[in-house]
Protein backbone atom coordinates (compact mmCIF):
# COMPACT_ATOMS: atom_id res chain seq x y z
CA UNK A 1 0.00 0.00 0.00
CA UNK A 2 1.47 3.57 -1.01
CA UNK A 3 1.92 5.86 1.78
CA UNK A 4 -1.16 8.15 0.29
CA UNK A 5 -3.36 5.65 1.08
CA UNK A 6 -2.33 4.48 3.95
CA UNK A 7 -2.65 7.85 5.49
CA UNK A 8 -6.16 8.34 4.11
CA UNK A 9 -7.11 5.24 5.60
CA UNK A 10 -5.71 5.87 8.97
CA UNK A 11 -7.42 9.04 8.92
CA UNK A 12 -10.50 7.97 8.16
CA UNK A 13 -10.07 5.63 11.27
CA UNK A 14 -8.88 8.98 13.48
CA UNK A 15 -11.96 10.83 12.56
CA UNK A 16 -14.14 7.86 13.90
CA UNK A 17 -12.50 8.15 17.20
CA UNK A 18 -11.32 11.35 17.95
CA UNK A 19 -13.65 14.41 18.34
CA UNK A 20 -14.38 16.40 15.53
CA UNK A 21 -12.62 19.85 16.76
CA UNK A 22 -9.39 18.01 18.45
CA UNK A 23 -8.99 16.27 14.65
CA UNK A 24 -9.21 19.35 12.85
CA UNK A 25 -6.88 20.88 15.18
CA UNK A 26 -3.93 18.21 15.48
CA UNK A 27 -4.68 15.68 12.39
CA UNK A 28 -5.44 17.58 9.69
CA UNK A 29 -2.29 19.60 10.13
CA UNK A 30 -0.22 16.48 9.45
CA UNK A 31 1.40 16.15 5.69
CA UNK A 32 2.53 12.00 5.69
CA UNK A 33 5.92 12.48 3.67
CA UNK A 34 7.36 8.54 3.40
CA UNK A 35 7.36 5.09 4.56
CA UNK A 36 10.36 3.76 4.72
CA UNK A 37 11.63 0.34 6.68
CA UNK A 38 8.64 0.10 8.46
CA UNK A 39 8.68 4.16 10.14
CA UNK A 40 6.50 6.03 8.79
CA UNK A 41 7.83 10.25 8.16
CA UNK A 42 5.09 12.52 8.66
CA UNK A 43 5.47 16.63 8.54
CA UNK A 44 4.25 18.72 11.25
CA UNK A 45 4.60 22.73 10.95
CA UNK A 46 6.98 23.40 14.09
CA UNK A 47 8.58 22.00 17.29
CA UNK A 48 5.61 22.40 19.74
CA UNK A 49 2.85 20.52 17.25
CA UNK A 50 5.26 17.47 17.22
CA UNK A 51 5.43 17.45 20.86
CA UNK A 52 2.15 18.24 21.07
CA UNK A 53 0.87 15.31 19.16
CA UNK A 54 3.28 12.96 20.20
CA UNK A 55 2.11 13.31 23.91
CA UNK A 56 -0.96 13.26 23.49
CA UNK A 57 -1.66 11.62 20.19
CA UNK A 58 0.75 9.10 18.90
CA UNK A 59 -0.93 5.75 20.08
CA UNK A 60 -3.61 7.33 18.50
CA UNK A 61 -1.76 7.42 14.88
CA UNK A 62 -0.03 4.10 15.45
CA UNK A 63 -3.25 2.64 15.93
CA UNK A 64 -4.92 3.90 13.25
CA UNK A 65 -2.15 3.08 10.61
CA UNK A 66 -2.18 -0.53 11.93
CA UNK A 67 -5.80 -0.93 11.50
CA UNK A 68 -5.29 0.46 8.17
CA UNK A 69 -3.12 -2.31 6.95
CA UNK A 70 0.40 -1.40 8.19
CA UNK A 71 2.85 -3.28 9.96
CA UNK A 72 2.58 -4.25 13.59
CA UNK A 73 5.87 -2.32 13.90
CA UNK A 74 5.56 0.51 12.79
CA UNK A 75 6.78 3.07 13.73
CA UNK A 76 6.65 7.82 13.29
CA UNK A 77 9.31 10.25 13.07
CA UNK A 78 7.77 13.69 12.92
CA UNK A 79 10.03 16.08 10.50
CA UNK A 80 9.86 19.81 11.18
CA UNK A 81 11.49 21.37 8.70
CA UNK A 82 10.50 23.91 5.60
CA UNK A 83 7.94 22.57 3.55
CA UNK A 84 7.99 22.49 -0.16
CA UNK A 85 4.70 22.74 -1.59
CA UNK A 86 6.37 20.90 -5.04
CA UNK A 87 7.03 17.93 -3.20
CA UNK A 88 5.25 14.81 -3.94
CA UNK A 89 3.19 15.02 -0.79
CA UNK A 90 -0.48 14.21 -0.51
CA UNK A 91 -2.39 16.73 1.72
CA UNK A 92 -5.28 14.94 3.46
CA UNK A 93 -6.19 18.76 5.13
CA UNK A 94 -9.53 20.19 3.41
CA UNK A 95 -10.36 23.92 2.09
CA UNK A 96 -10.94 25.83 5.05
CA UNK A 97 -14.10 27.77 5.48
CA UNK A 98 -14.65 31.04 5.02
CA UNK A 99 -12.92 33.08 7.94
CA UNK A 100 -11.26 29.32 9.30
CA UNK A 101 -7.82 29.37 10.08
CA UNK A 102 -6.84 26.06 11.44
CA UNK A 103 -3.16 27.25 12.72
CA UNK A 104 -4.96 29.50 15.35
CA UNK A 105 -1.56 31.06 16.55
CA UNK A 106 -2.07 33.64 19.43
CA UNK A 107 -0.91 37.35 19.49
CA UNK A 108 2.09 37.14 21.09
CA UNK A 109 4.35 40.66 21.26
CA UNK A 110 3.18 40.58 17.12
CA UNK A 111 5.57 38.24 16.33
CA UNK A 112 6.03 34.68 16.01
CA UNK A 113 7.20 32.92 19.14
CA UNK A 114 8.83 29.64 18.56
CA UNK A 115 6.95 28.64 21.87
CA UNK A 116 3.40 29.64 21.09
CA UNK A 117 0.44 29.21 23.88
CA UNK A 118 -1.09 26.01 23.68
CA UNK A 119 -4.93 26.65 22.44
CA UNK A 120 -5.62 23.43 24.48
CA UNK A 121 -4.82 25.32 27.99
CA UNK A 122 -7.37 27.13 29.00
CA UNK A 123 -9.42 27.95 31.92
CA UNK A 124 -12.42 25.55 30.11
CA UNK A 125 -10.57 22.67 29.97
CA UNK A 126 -8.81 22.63 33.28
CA UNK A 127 -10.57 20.48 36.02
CA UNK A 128 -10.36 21.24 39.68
CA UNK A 129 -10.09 19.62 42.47
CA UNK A 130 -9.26 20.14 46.29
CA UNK A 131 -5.26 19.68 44.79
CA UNK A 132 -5.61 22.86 42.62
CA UNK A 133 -8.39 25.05 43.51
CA UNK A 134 -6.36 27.63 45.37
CA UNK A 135 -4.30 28.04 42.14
CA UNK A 136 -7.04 27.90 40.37
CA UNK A 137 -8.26 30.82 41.68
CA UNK A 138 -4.88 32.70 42.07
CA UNK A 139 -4.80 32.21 37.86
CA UNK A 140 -8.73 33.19 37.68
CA UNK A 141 -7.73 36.86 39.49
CA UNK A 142 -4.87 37.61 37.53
CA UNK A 143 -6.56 37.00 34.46
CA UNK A 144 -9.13 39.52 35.61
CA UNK A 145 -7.11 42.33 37.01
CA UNK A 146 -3.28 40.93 35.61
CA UNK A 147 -0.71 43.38 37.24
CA UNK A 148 -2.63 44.18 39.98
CA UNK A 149 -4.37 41.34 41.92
CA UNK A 150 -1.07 38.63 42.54
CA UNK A 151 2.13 40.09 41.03
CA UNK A 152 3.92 37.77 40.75
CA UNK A 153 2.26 34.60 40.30
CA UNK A 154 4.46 31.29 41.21
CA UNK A 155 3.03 28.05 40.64
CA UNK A 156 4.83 25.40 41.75
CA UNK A 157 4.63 21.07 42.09
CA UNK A 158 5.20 18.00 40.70
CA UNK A 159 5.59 17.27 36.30
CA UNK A 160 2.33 16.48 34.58
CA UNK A 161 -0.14 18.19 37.26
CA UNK A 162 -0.90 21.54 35.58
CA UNK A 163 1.30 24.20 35.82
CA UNK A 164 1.49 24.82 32.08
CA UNK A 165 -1.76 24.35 31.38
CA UNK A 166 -3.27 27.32 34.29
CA UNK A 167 -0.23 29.69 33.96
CA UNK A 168 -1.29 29.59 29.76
CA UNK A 169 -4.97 29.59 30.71
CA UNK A 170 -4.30 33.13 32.25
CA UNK A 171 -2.52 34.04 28.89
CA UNK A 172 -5.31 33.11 26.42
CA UNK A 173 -7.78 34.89 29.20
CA UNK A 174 -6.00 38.21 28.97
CA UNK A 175 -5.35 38.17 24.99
CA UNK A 176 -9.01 38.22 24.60
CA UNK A 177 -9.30 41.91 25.30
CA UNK A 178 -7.64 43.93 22.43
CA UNK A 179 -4.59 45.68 21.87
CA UNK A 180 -3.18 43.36 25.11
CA UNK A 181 0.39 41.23 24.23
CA UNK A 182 1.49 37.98 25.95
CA UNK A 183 4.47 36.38 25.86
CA UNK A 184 5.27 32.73 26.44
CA UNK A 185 8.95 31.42 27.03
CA UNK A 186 10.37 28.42 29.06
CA UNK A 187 13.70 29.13 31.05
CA UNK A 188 15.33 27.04 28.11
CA UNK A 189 13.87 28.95 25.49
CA UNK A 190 15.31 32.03 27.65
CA UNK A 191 18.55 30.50 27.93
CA UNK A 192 19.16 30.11 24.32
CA UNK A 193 17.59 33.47 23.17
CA UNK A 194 19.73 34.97 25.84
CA UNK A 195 22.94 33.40 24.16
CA UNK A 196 22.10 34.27 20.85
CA UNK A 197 21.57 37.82 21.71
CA UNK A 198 25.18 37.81 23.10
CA UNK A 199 26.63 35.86 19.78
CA UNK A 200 24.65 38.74 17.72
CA UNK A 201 25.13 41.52 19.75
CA UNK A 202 21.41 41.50 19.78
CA UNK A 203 20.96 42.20 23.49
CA UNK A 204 19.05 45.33 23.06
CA UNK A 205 16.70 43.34 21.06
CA UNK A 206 16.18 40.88 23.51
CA UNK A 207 15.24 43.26 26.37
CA UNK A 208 12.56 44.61 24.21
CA UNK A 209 11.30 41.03 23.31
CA UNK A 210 10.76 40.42 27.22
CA UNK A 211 10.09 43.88 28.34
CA UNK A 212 7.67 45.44 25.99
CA UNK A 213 4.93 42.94 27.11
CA UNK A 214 1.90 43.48 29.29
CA UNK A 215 1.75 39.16 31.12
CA UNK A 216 5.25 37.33 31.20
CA UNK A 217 4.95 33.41 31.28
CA UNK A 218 8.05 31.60 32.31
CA UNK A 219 8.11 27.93 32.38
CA UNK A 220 10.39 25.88 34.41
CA UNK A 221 12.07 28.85 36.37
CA UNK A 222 14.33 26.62 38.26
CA UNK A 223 16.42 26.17 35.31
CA UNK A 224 17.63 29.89 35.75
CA UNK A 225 19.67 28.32 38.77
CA UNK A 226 23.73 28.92 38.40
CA UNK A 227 23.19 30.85 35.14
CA UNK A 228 24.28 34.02 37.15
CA UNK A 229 24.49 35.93 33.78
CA UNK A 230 20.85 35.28 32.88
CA UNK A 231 19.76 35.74 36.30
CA UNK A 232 21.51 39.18 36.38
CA UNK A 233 19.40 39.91 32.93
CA UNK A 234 16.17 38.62 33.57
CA UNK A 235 16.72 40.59 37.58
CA UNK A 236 16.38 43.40 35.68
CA UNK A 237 13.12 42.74 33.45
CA UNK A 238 11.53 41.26 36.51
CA UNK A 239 12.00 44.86 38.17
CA UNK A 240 11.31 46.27 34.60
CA UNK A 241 8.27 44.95 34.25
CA UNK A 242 6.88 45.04 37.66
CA UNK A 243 7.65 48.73 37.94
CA UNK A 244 5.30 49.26 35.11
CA UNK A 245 2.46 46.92 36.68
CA UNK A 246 2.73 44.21 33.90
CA UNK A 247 2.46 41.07 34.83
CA UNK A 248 4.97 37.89 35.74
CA UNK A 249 3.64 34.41 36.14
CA UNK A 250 6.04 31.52 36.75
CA UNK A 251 6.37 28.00 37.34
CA UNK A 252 9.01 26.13 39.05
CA UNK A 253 9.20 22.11 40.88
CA UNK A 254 9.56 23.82 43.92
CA UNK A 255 8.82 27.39 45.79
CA UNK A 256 11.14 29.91 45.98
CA UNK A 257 12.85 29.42 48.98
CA UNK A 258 13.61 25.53 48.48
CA UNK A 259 15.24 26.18 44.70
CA UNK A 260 19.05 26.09 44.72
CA UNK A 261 20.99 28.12 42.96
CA UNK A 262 19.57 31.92 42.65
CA UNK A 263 20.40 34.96 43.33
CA UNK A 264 18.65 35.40 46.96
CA UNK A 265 17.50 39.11 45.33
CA UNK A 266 15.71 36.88 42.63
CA UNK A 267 14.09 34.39 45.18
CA UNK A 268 12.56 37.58 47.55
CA UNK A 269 10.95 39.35 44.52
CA UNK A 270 9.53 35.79 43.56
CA UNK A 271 7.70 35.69 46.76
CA UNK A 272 6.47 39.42 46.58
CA UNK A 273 3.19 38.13 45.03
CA UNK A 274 1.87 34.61 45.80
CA UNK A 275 3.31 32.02 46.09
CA UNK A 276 0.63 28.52 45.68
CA UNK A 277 0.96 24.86 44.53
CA UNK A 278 -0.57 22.75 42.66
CA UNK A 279 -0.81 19.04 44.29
CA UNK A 280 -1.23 15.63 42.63
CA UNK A 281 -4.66 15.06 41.95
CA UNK A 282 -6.92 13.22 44.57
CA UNK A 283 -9.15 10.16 43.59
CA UNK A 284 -12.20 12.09 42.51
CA UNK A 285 -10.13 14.50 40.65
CA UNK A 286 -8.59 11.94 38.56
CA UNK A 287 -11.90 10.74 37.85
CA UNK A 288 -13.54 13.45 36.71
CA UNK A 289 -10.23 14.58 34.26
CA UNK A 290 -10.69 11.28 32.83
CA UNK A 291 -14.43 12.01 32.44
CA UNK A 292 -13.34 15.39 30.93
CA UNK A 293 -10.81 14.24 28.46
CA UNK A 294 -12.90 10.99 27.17
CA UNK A 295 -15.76 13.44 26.23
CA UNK A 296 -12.77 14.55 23.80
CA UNK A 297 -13.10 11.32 21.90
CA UNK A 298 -15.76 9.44 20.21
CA UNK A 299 -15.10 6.22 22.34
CA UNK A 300 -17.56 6.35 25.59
CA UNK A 301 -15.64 3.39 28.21
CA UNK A 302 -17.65 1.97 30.97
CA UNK A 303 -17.82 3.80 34.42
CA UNK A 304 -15.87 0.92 36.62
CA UNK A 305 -12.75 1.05 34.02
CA UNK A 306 -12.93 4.90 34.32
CA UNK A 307 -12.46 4.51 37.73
CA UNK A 308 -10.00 1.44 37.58
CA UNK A 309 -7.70 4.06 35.89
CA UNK A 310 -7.98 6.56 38.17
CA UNK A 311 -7.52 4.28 41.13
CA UNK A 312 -4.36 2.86 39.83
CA UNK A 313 -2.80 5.60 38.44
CA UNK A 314 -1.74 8.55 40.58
CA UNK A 315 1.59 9.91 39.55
CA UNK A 316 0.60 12.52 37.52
CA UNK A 317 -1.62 13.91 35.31
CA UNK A 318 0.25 12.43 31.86
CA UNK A 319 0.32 9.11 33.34
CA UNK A 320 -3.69 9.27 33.65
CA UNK A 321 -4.02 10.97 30.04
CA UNK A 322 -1.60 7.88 28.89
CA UNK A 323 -4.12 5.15 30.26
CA UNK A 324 -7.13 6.39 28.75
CA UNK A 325 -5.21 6.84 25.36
CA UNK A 326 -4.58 3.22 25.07
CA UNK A 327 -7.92 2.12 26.62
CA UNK A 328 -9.86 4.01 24.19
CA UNK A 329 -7.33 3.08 21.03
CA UNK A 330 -7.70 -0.23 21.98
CA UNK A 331 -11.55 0.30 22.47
CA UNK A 332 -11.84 1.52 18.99
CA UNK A 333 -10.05 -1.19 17.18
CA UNK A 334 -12.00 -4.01 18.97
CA UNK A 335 -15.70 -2.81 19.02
CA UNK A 336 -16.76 -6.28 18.76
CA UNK A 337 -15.20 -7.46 21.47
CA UNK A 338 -16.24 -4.85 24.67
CA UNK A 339 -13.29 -3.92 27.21
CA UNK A 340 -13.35 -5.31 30.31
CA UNK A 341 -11.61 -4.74 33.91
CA UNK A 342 -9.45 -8.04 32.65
CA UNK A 343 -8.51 -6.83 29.27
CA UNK A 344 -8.16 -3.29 30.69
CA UNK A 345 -5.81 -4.79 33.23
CA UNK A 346 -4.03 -6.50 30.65
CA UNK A 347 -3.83 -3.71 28.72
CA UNK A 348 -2.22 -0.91 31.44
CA UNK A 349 0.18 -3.96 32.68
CA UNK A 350 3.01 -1.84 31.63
CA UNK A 351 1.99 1.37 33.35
CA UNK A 352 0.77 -0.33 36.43
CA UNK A 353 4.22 -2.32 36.81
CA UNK A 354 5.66 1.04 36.78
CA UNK A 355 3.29 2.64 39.50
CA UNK A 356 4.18 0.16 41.53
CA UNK A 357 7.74 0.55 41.09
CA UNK A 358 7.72 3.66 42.41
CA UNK A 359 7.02 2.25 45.95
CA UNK A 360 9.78 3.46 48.24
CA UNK A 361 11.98 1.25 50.37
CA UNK A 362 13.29 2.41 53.98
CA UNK A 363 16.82 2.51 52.48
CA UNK A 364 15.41 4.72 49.97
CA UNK A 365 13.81 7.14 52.91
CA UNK A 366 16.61 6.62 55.08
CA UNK A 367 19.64 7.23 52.50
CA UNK A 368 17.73 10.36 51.29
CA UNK A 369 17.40 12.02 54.94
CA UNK A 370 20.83 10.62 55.59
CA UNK A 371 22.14 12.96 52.28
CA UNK A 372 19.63 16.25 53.57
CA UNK A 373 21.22 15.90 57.23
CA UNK A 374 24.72 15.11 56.16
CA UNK A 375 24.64 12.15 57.95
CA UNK A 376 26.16 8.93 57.39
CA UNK A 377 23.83 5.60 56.59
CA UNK A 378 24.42 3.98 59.59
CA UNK A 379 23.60 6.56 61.72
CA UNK A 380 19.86 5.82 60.85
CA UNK A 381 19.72 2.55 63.07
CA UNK A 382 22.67 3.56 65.51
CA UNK A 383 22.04 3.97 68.95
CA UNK A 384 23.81 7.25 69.17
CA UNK A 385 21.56 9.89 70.75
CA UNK A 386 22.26 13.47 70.03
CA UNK A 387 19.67 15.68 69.05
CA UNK A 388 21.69 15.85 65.50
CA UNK A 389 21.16 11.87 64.66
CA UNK A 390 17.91 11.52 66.94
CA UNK A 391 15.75 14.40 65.18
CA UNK A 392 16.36 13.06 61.79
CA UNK A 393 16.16 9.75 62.47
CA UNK A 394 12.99 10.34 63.84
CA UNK A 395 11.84 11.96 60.24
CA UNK A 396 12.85 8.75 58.72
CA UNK A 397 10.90 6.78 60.69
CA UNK A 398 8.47 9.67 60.11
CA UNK A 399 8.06 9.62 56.33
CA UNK A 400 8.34 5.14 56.31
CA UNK A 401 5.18 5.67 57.96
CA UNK A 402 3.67 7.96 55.75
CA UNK A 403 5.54 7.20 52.43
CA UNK A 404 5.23 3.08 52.65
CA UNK A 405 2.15 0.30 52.99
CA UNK A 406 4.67 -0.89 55.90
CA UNK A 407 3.58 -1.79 59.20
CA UNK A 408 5.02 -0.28 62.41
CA UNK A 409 7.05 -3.85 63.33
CA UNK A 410 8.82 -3.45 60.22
CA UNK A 411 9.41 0.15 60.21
CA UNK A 412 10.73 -0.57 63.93
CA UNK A 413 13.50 -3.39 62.78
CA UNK A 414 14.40 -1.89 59.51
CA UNK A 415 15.71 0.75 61.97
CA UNK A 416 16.81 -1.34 65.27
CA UNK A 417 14.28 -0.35 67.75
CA UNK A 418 11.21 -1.22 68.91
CA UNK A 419 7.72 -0.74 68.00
CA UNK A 420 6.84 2.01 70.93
CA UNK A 421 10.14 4.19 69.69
CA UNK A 422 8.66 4.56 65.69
CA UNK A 423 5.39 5.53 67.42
CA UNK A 424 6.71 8.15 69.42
CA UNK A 425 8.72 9.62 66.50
CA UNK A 426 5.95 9.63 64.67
CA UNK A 427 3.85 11.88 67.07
CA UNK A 428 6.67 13.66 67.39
CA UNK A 429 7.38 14.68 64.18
CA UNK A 430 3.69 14.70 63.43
CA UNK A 431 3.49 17.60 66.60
CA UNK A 432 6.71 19.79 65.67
CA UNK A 433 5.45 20.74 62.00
CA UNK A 434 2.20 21.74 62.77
CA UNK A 435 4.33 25.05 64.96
CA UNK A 436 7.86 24.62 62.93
CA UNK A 437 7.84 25.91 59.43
CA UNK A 438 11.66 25.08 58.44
CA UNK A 439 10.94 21.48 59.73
CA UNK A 440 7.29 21.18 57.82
CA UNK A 441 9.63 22.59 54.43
CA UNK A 442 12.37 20.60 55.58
CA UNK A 443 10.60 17.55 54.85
CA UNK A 444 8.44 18.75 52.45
CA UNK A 445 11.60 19.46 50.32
CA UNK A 446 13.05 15.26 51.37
CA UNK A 447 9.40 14.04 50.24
CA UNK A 448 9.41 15.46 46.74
CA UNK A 449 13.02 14.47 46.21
CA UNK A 450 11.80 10.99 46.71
CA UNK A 451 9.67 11.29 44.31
CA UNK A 452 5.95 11.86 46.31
CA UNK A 453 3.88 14.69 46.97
CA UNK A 454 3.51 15.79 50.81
CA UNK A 455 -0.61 16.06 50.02
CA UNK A 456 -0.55 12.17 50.87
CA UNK A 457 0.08 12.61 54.40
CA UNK A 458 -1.26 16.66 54.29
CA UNK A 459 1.68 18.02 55.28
């Protein structure tokens, strides 16, 4: 079969699953280009539609092109590169309407930004939940009043739980009232305009780029960390732009105070505004995005494997969004057959293996308090006693408790001691950071460096 056809056909089989508005969006912009030793080429316009569709949409694809008579093997390498309309390319992508423009690029500082606001993120597509509905919120009032109500905005937590998506939710808010500008940039994207500028001797025009804005949006601000020249730069179109009541949104792993690596002058002007999280989702959050993001799709799965996924599957937003890809892929392509909790099972084996991977061990806890105290390994079951071993031993045992399925026995003898000692750390732990804040961020900080979010124990 010639790659033409093949395409057409696995289009056709796209359109039957996926929503009508999410195909003409993300589908129809593909040109296939070759097939060649089973990978198939296909030609997307720029960097962020191929990561775009590849996170979200590549089962999808693969799917589709198998069902349309290609091998089980197959596999896509997205080119993004100039496109020559002379070249022996087939475009599956039909007339537009009158008035249609399926590119739908944002105003951003009238030019072309090589980062451009995702027209996914907005404030009607994000769910909330008890994990994000102070952020929420936070993003809602500076989209109303930006410059004036939170300035700056820092949004901080865990990959895959929303950051992106509220902080450009604010953006596409505030470019619906005219003559406003918005510009989107992740701390790499900074980095490496910041570096050309000084190869160019451009510098003037990157000031202007970033400073002649009225909403900043910077991804990923921890990366700014021991880039001292950068830091120095972007100090000064912080103060630039706050002085003129524009306003700064960020988002970073972790707040202010707990990122490494800046200019303390940086960190205090990040706090000047607020300063919220975003936490991994809870159960009936999960749920309901999964609820939300299968209305996106022409495949309607059962209520129990709905909530199968969400049960399973708390990492991380992505992780959730990667389940019900597959479910409803695999949905489509066997609608004689219905999906059941077995097959489903079956199915997310892979993803579920990996959940459970991500179980802790005490030497896991212990070696990572041992590193945050300076401590040596040993010292975590010693019998030494001073208040500089004791206390965070006693978080160890702390966080084993919270962090593992373990009982208090084996908490007790992967340490040396006895039950009644773990239960008294415990409470005492569970008593100091409810009054002391450097303890509570202490372990906060330990807890997300192993991986978890402190929202399972509410810390």
């Amino acid at each position: 079969m010639n790659t033409p056809d093949l395409w057409t056909r696995a289009c056709s089989h796209l359109k039957s699953v996926l929503n009508t508005d999410v195909y003409t969006r993300w589908i129809e912009i593909i040109r296939p280009l070759s097939l060649q030793d089973n990978r198939f080429l296909l030609h997307v316009d720029n960097e962020f539609c191929q990561n775009w569709i590849e996170d979200n949409y590549r089962d999808y694809i693969l799917d589709a092109l198998r069902s349309a008579g290609a091998p089980g093997d197959i596999s896509l390498k997205f080119v993004v590169e100039s496109f020559d309309a002379t070249t022996d390319v087939v475009e599956h992508k039909p007339e537009p309407k009158p008035g249609q423009n399926h590119k739908r690029r944002p105003r951003q500082n009238g030019h072309a930004n090589s980062s451009p606001l995702n027209p996914n993120f907005t404030f009607e597509n994000f769910v909330t939940g008890p994990s994000n509905s102070f952020a929420h919120a936070a993003a809602l009032g500076v989209s109303q009043s930006p410059g004036r109500a939170y300035n700056p905005l820092f949004i901080y937590g865990q990959t895959g739980i929303g950051k992106t998506h509220l902080m450009q939710a604010v953006g596409h808010r505030v470019l619906q009232s005219p003559g406003t500008s918005v510009s989107y940039v992740s701390s790499e994207t900074l980095l490496n305009d910041y570096v050309e500028s000084i190869k160019n001797r451009t510098t003037m025009e990157f000031r202007n780029k970033y400073r002649n804005t009225d909403v900043l949006l910077v991804d990923d601000i921890q990366f700014l960390a021991g880039k001292d020249s950068l830091q120095e730069e972007f100090f000064h179109t912080f103060n630039v732009l706050y002085d003129a009541h524009k306003q700064i949104i960020m988002t970073s792993d972790l707040p202010p105070r707990e990122l490494s690596g800046l200019e303390p002058r940086l960190v205090s002007r990040f706090e000047w505004g607020l300063v919220t999280e975003i936490e991994s989702p809870d159960f009936e959050t999960r749920l309901a995005i999964l609820r939300y993001k299968q209305s996106l799709t022409k495949v309607k799965l059962a209520d129990d494997l709905l909530t199968f996924i969400a049960d399973n599957l708390k990492s991380n937003v992505r992780s959730l969004e990667g389940a019900l890809t597959r479910a409803v892929s695999f949905a489509s392509l066997n609608n004689q057959a219905p999906l059941t909790l077995d097959l489903l099972r079956n199915l997310l084996k892979d993803q579920l293996n990996d959940e459970r991977q991500k179980d802790l061990s005490f030497d896991d806890i212990q070696r990572m308090v041992a590193d945050y105290f300076d401590l040596r390994m040993t010292d975590m079951s010693s019998k030494r006693r001073p208040r500089s071993v004791s206390a965070p031993r006693q978080i160890a045992m702390f966080l084993c408790r919270k962090l593992t399925r373990s009982s208090l026995p084996e908490i007790a003898n992967s340490f040396g001691k006895t039950h009644a000692t773990v239960v008294h750390a415990c409470k005492t732990i569970q008593d100091r950071i409810q009054v002391e804040d450097d303890l509570r961020s202490s372990i906060r900080e330990i807890t997300r460096k192993l991986g978890r979010d402190p929202i399972s124990f509410q810390l």
